[in-house]
N, C-alpha and C. Protein backbone atom coordinates (compact mmCIF):
# COMPACT_ATOMS: atom_id res chain seq x y z
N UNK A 1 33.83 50.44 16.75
CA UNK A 1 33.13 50.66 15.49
C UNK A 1 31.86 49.83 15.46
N UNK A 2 30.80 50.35 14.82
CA UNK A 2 29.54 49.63 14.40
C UNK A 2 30.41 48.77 13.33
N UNK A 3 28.53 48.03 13.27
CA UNK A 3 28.34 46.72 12.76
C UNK A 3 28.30 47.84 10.84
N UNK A 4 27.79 48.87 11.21
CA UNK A 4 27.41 49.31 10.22
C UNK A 4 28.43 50.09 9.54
N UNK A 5 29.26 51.09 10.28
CA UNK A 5 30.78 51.59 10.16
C UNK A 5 31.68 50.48 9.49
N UNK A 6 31.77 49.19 10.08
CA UNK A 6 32.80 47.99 9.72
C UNK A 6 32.30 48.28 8.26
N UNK A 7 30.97 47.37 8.06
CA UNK A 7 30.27 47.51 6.47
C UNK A 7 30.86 48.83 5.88
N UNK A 8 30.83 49.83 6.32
CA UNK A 8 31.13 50.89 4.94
C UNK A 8 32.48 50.88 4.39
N UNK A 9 33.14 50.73 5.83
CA UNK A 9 34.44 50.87 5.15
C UNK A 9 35.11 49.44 4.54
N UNK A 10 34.28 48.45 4.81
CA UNK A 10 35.01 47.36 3.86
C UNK A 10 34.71 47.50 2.56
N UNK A 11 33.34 47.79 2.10
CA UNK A 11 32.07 47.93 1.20
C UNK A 11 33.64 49.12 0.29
N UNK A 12 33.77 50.24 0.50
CA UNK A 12 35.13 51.13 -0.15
C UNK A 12 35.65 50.82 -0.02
N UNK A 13 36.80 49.71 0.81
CA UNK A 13 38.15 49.47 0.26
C UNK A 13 38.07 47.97 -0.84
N UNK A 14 36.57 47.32 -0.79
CA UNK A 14 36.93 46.61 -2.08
C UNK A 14 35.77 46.97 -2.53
N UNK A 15 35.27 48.13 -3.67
CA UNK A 15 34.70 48.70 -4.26
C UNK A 15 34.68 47.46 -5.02
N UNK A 16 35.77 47.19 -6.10
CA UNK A 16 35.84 46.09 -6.96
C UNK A 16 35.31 45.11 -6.94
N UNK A 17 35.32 44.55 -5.43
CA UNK A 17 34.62 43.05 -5.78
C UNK A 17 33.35 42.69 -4.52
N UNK A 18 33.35 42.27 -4.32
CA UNK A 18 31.60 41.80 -3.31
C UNK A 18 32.54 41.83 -2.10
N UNK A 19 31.76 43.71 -1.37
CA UNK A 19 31.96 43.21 -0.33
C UNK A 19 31.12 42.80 0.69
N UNK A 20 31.52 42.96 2.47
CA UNK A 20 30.69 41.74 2.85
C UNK A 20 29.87 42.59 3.92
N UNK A 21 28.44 42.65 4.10
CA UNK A 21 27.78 42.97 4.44
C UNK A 21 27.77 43.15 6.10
N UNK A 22 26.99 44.23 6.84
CA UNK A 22 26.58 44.44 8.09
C UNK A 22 26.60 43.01 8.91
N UNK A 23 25.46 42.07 8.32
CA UNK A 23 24.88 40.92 8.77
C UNK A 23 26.16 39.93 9.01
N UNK A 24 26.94 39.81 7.39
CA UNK A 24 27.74 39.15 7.25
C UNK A 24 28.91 39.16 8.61
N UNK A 25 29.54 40.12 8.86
CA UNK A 25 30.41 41.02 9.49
C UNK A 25 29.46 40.24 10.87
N UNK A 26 28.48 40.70 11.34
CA UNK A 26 27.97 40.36 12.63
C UNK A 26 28.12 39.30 12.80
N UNK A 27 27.58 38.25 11.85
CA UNK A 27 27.41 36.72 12.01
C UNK A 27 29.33 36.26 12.23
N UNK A 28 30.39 36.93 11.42
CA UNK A 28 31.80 36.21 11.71
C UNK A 28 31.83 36.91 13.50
N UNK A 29 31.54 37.88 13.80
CA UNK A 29 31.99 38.33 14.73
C UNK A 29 31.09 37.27 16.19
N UNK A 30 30.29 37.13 15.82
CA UNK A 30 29.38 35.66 16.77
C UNK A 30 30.13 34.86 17.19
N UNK A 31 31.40 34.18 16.15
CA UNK A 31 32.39 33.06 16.48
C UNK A 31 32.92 33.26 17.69
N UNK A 32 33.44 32.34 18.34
CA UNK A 32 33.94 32.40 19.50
C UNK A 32 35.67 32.26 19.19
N UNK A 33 36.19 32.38 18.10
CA UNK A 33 37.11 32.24 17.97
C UNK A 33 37.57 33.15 16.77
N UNK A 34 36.98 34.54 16.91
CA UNK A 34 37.39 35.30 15.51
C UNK A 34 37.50 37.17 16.44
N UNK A 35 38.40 37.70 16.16
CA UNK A 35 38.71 39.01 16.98
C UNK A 35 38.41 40.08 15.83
N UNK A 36 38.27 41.01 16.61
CA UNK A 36 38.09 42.05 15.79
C UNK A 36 39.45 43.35 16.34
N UNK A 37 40.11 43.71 15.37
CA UNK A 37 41.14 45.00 15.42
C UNK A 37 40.61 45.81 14.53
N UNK A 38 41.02 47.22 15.45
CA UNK A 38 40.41 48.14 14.75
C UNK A 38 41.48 49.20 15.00
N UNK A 39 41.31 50.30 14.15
CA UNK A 39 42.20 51.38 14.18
C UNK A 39 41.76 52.16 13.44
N UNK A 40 41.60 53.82 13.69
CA UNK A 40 41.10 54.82 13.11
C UNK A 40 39.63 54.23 11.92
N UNK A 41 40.12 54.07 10.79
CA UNK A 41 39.24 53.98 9.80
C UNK A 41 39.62 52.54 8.64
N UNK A 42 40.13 51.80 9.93
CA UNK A 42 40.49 50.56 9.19
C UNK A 42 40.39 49.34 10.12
N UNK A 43 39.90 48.06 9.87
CA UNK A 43 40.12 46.80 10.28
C UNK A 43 40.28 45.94 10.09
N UNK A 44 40.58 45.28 11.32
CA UNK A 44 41.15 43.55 10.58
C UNK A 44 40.37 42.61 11.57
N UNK A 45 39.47 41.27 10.58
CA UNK A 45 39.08 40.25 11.63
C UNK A 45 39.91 39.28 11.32
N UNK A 46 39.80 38.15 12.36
CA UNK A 46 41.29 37.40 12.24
C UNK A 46 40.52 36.37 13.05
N UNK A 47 40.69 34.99 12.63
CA UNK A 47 40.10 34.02 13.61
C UNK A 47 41.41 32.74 13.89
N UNK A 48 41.53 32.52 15.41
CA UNK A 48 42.49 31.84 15.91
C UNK A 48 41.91 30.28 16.35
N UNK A 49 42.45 29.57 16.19
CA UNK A 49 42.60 28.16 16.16
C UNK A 49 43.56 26.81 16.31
N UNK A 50 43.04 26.40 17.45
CA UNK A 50 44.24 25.42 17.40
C UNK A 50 45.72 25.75 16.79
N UNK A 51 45.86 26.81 17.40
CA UNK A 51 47.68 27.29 16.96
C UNK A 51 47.79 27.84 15.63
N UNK A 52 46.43 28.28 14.85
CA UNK A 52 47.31 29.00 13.62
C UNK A 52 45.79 29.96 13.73
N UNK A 53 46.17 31.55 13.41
CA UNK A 53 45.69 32.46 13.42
C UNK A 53 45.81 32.85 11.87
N UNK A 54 43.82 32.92 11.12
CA UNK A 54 44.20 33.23 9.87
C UNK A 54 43.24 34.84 9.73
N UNK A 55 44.03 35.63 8.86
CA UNK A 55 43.78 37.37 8.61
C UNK A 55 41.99 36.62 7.56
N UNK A 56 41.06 37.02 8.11
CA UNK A 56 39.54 36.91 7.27
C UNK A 56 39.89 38.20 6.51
N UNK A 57 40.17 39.21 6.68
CA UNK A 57 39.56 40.62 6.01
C UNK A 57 40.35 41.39 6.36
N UNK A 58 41.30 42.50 5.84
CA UNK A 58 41.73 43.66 6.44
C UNK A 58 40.87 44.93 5.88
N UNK A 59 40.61 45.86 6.00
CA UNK A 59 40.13 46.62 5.60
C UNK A 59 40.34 48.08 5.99
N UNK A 60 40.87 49.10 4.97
CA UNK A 60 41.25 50.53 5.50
C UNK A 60 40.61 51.37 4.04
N UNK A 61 40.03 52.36 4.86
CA UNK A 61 39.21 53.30 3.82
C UNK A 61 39.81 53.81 2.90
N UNK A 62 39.53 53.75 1.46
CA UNK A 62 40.50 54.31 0.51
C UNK A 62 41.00 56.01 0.51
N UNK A 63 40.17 56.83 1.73
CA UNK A 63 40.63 58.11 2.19
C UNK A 63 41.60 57.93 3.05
N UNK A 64 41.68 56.38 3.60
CA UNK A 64 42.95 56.40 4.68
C UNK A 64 43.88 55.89 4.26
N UNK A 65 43.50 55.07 3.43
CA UNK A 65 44.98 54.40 2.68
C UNK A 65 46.36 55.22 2.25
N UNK A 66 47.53 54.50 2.58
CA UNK A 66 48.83 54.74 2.46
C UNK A 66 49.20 55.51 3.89
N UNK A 67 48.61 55.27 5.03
CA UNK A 67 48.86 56.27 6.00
C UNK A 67 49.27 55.25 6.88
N UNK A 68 49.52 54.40 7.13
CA UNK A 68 50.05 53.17 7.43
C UNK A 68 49.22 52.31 8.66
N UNK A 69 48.05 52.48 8.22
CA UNK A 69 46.90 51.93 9.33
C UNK A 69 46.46 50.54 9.20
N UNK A 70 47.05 49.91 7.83
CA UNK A 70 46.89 48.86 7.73
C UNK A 70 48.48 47.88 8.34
N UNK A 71 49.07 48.51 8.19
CA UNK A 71 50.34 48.09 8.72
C UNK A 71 50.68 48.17 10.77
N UNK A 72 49.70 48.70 10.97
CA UNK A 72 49.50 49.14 12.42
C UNK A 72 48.55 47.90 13.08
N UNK A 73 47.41 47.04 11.96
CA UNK A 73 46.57 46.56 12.06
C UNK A 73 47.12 44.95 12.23
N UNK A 74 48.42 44.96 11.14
CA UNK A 74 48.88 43.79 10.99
C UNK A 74 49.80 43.33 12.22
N UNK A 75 50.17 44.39 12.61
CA UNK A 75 51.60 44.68 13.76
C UNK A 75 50.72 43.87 15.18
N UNK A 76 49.51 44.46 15.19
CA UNK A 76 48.16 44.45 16.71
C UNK A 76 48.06 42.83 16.15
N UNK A 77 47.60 42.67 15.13
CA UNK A 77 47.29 41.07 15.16
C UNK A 77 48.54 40.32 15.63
N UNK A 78 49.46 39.94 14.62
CA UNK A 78 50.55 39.58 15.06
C UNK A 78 51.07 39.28 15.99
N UNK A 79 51.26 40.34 17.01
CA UNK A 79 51.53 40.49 18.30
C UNK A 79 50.55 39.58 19.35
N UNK A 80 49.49 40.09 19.04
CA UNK A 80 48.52 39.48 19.95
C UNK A 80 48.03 38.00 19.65
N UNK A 81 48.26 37.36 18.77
CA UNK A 81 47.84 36.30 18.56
C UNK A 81 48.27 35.39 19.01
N UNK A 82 47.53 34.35 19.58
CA UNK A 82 47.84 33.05 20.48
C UNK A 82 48.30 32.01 19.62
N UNK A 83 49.14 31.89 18.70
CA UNK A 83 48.75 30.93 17.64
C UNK A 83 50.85 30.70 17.40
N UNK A 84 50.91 29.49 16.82
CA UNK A 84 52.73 29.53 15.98
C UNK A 84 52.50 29.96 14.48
N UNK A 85 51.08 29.87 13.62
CA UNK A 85 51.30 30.52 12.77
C UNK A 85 50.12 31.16 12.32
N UNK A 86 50.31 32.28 10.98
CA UNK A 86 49.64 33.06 10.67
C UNK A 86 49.24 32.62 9.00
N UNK A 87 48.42 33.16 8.93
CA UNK A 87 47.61 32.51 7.24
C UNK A 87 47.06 33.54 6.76
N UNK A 88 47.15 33.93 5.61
CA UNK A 88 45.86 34.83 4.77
C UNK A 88 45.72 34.60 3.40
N UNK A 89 45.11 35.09 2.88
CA UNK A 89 45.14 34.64 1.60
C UNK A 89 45.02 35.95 0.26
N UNK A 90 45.09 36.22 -0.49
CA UNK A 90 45.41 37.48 -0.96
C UNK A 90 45.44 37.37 -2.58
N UNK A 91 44.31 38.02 -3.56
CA UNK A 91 44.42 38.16 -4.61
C UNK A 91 45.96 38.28 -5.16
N UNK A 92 46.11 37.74 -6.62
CA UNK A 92 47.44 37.59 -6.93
C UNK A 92 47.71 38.93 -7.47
N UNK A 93 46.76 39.87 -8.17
CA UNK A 93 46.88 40.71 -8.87
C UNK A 93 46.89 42.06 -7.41
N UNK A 94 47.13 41.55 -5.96
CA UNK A 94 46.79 43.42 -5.38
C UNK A 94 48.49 43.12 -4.76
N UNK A 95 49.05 43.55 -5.43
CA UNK A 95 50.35 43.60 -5.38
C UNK A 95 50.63 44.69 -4.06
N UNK A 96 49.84 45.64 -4.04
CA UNK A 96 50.19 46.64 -2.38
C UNK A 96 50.24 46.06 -0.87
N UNK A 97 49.05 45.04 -1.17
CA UNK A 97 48.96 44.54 -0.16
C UNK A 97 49.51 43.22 0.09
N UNK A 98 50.17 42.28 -1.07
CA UNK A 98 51.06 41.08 -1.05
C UNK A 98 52.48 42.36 -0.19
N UNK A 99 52.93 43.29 -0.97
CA UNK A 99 53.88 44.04 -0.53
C UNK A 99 54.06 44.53 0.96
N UNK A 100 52.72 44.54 1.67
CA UNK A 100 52.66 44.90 2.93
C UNK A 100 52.84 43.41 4.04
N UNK A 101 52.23 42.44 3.45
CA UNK A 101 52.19 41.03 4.07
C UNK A 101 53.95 40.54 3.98
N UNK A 102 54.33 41.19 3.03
CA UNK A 102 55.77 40.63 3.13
C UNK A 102 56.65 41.47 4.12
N UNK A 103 56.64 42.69 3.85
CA UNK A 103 56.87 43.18 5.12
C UNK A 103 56.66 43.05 6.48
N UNK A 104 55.64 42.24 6.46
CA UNK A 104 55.47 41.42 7.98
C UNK A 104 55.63 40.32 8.63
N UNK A 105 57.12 39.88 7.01
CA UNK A 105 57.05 38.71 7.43
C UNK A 105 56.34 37.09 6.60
N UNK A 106 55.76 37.73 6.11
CA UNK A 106 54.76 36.29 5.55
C UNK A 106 55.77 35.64 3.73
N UNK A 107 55.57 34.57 3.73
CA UNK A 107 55.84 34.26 2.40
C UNK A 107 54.43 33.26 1.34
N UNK A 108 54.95 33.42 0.57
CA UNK A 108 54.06 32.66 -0.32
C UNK A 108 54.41 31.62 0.70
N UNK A 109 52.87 30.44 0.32
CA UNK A 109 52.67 29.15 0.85
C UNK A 109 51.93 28.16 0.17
N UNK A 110 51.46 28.55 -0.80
CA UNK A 110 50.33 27.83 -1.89
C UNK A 110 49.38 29.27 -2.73
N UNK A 111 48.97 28.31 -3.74
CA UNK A 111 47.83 29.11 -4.61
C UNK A 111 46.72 28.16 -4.92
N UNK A 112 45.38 28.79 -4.98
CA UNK A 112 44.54 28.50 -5.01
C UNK A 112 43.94 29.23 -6.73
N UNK A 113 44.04 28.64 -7.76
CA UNK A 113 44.32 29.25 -9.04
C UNK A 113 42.69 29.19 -9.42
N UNK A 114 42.58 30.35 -9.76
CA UNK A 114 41.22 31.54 -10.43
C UNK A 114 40.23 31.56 -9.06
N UNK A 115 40.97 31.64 -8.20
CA UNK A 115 40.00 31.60 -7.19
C UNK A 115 38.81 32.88 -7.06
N UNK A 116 39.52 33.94 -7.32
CA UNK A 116 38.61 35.36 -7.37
C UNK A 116 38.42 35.42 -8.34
N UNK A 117 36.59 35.83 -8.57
CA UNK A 117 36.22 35.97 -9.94
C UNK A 117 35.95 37.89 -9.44
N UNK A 118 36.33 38.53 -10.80
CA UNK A 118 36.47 39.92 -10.80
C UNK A 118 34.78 39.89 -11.38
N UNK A 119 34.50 41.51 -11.01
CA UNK A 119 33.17 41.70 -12.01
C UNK A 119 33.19 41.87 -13.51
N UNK A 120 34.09 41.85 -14.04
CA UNK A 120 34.31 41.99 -15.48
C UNK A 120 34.62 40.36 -16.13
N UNK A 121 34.38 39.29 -14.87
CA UNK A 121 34.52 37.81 -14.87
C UNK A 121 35.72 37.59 -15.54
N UNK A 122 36.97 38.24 -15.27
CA UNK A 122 38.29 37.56 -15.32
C UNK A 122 38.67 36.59 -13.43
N UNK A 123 39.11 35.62 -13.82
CA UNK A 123 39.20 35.09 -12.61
C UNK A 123 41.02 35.07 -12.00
N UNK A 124 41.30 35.35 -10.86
CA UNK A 124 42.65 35.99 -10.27
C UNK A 124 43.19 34.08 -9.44
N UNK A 125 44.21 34.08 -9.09
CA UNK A 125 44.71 33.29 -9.14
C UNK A 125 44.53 33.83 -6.73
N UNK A 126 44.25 32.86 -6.17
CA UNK A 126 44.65 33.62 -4.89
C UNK A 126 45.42 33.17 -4.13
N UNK A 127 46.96 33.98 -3.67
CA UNK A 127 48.18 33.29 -3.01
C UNK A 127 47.97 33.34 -1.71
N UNK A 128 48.09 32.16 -1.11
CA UNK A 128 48.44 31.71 0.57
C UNK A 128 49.38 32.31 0.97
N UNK A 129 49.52 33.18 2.31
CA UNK A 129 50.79 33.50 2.78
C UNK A 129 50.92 32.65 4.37
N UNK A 130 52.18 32.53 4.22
CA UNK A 130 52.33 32.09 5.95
C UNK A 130 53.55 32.60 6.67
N UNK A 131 53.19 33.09 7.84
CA UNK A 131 54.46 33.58 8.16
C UNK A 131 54.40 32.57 9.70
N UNK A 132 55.80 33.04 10.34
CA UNK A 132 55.58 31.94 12.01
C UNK A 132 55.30 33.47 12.73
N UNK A 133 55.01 32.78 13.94
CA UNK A 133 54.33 33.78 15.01
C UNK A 133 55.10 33.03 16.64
N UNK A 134 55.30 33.66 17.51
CA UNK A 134 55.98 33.86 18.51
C UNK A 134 54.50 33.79 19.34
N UNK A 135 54.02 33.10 19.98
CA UNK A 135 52.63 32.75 21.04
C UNK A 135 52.58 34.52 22.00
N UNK A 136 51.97 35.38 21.79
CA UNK A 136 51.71 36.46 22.42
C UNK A 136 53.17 37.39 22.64
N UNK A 137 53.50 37.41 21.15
CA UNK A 137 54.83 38.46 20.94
C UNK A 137 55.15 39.28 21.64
């Protein structure tokens, strides 16, 4: 996928809140320690470190959503990651996708309270998940 493809489809799956630009997207992908997964019309960047691998972004087009491409995305990270554990962090209010992280395993681990400010400036509370990871599953 382009630099520019990544952008659209993150840009639609969080319509709601600021998403993150071409540039943005290029400049995480520069790191020497951040991967990119991809699948059909959805992705995930993920940056690994000293033994814990944390999810930056998942992203699946709201035409692809519920087709289980984000769950395909989580499975590829997972697996592949060099790390004992896994981190993300996740609005309190997107309950689909806390629902999918648990299915993979992850539990609450902390909150970071009003961390997301919405555009209608209500601010969301954002939960830590952590699950363990098996070094190249």
């Amino acid at each position: 996928m382009t630099l520019a493809e990544l952008a659209r489809i993150h840009a639609a799956a969080f319509a709601a809140d600021r998403a993150w630009s071409a540039e943005e997207l290029g400049s995480l992908l520069d790191g020497k320690h951040v991967q990119l997964h991809t699948h059909q019309q959805g992705f995930a960047l993920v940056s690994t470190v000293a033994g814990q691998s944390e999810l930056l972004t998942l992203a699946v087009d709201p035409a692809h959503q519920r087709q289980g491409i984000a769950g395909i995305l989580m499975a590829e990270w997972m697996a592949t990651a060099d790390a004992e554990t896994a981190f993300l962090e996740v609005a309190a209010d997107n309950l689909p996708a806390q629902a999918l992280y648990l299915k993979h395993g992850f539990a609450e681990h902390a909150r970071r309270r009003r961390y997301y400010k919405r555009a209608n400036g209500a601010a969301v509370d954002a939960v830590i998940m952590q699950a363990a990871l098996t070094r190249g599953q």
